[in-house]
Protein backbone atom coordinates (compact mmCIF):
# COMPACT_ATOMS: atom_id res chain seq x y z
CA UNK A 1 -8.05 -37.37 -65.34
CA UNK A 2 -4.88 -35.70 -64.25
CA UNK A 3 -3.42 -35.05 -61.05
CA UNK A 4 -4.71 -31.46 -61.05
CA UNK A 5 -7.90 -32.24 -61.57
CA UNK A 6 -7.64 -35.28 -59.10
CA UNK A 7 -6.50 -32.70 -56.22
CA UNK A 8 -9.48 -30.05 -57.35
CA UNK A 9 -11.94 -32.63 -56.73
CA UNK A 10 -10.77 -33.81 -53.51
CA UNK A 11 -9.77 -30.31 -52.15
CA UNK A 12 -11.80 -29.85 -48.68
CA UNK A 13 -11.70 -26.04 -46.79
CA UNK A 14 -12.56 -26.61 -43.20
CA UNK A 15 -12.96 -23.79 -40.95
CA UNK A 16 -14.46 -23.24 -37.31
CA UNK A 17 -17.89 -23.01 -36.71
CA UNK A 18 -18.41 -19.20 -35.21
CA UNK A 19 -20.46 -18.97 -32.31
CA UNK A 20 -22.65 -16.11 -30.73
CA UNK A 21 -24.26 -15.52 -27.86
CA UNK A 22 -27.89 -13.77 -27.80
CA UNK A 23 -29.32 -12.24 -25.20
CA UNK A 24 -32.96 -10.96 -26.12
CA UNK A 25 -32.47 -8.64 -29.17
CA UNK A 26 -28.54 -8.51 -27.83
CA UNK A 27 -25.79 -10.72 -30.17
CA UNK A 28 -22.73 -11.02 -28.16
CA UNK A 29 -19.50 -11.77 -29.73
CA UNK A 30 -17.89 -15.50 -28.78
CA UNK A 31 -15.17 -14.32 -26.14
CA UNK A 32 -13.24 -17.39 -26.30
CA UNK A 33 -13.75 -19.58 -29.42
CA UNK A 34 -11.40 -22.35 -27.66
CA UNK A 35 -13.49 -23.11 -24.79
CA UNK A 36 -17.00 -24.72 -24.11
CA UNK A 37 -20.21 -22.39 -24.60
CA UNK A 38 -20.58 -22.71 -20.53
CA UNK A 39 -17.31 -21.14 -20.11
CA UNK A 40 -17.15 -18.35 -22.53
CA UNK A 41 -20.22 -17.68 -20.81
CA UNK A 42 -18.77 -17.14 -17.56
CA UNK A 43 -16.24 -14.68 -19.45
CA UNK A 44 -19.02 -12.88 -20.33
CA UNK A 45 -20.83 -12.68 -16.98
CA UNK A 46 -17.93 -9.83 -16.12
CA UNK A 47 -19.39 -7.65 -18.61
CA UNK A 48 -22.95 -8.86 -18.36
CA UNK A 49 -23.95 -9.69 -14.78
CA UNK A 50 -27.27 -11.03 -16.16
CA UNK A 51 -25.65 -14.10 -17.74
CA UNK A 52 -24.25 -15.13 -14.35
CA UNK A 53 -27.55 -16.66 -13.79
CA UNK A 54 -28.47 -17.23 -17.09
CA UNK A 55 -29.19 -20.19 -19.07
CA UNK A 56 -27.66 -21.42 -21.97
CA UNK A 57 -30.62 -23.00 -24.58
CA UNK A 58 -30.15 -24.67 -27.59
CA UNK A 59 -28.15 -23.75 -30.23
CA UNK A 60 -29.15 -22.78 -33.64
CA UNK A 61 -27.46 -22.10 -36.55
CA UNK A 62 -28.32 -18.94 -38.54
CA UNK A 63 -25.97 -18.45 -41.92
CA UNK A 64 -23.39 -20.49 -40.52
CA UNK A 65 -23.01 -19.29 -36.77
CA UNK A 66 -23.87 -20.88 -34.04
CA UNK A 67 -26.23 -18.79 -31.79
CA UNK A 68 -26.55 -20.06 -28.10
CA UNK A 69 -29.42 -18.00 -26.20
CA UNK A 70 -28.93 -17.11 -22.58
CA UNK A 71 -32.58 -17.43 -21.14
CA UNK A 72 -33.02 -15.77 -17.48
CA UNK A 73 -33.49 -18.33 -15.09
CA UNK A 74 -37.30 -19.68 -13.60
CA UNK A 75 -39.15 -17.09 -11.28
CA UNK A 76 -38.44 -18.46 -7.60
CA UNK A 77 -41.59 -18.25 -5.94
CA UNK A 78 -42.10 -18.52 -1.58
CA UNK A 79 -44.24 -20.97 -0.85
């Protein structure tokens, strides 16, 4: 083998995982790739009053992005 084909084989392309955020049928654009999911959250909440209260589920990955839904919160019930 030469050294070409030695540095084909071992060549690795790494490249950050893209996330989304969904709201129902809504897919919202990461705002800030560098920061945790809780935060970029809270970026969007200016925008998107909603996911002030909202809560971030599960992550799944769809094509190679990372969707995180924002659920609405429990019903608060008196009594």
């Amino acid at each position: 083998m030469t050294t070409r084909e030695n540095l084909i084989m071992t060549e690795r392309i790494v490249q950050a995982a893209t996330r989304r955020f969904q709201m129902g049928c809504l897919e919202l654009p990461d705002p800030a790739p560098g920061l945790p999911p809780e935060e970029a959250v809270r970026l969007l909440a200016v925008n998107f009053p909603q996911c002030a209260s909202g809560l971030l589920g599960t992550p799944e990955c769809r094509d190679g992005v990372w969707v995180y839904p924002i659920d609405k919160p429990p019903v608060k019930t008196n009594g």
